[in-house]
Protein backbone atom coordinates (compact mmCIF):
# COMPACT_ATOMS: atom_id res chain seq x y z
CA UNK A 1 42.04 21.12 -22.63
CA UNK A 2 43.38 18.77 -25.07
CA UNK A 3 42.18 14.93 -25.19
CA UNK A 4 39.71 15.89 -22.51
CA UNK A 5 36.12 14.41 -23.82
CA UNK A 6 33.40 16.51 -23.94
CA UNK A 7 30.40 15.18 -21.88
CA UNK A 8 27.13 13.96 -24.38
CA UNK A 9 23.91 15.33 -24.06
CA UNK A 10 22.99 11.63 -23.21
CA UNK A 11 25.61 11.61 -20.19
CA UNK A 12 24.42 14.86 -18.73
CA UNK A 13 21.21 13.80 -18.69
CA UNK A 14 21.51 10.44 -16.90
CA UNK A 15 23.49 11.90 -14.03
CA UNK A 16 20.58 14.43 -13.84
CA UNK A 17 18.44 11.71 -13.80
CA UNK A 18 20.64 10.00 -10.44
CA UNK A 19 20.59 13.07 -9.32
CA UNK A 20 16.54 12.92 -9.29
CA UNK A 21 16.72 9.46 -7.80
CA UNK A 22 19.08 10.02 -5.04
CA UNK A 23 16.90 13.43 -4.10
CA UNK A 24 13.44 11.39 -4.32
CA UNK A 25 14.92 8.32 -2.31
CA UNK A 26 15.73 10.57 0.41
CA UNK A 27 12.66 11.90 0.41
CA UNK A 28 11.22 8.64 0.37
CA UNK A 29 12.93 7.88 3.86
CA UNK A 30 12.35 10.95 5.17
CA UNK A 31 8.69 10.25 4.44
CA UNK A 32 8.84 6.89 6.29
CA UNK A 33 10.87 7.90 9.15
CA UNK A 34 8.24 10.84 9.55
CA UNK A 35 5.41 8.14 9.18
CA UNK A 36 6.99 5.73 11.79
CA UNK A 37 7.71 8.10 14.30
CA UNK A 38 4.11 10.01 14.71
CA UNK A 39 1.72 8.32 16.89
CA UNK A 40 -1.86 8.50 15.32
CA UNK A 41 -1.12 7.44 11.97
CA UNK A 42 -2.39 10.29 9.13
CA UNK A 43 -3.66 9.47 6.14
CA UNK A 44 -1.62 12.53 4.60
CA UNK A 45 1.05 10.91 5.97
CA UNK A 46 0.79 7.48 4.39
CA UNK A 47 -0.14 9.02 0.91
CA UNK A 48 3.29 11.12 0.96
CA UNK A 49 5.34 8.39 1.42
CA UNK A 50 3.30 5.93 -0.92
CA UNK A 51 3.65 9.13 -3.42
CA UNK A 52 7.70 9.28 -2.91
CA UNK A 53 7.89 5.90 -3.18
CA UNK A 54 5.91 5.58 -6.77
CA UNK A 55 8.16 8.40 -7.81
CA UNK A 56 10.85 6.43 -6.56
CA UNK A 57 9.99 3.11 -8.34
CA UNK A 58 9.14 5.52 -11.68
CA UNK A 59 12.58 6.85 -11.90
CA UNK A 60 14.15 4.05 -11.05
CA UNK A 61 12.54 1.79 -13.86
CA UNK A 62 13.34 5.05 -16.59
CA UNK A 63 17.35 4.52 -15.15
CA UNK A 64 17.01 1.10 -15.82
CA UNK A 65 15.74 1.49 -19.80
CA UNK A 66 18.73 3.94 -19.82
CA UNK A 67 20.86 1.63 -18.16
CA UNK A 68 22.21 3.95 -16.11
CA UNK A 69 21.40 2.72 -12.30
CA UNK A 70 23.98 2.99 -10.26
CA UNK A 71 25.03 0.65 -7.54
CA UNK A 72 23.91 2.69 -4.77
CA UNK A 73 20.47 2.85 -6.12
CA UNK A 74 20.29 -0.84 -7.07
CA UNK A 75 21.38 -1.90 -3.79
CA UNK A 76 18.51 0.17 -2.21
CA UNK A 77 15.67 -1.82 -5.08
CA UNK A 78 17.39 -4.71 -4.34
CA UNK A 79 17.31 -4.81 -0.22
CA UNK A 80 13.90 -3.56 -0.52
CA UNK A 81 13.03 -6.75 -2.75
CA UNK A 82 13.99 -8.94 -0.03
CA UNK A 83 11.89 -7.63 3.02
CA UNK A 84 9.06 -8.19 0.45
């Protein structure tokens, strides 16, 4: 009611765009836990999870512009940095 704020286009729009990461990062593993676990590796296979994971790295780099990434989502860039 009173001396609630009301939430900015700007706000709603970054949490939809979390939203969009967290979905496409669990996608992502989903993708790689499918592609680790099947024996004769498929090539439909590999290009899903290289696809979720360019989505991934898209979204991620649009968060950080908005400077919006969370700390969940930068601890996920950042552990994948370091098995590089």
């Amino acid at each position: 009611m009173f001396g609630r704020r009301k939430p900015t286009l700007r706000e709603a729009g970054d949490e939809a765009l979390l939203d969009l990461i967290y979905q496409v990062k669990d996608k992502w593993r989903s993708a790689q836990k499918t592609q680790a676990n099947v024996r004769g590796l498929d090539q439909t296979l590999e290009m899903e999870s290289e696809i979720q994971q360019a989505k991934f790295e898209f979204l991620y780099r649009q968060a950080r512009q908005r400077k919006v990434a969370s700390d969940a989502v930068s601890r996920e860039v950042a552990s994948r940095n370091a098995l590089r």
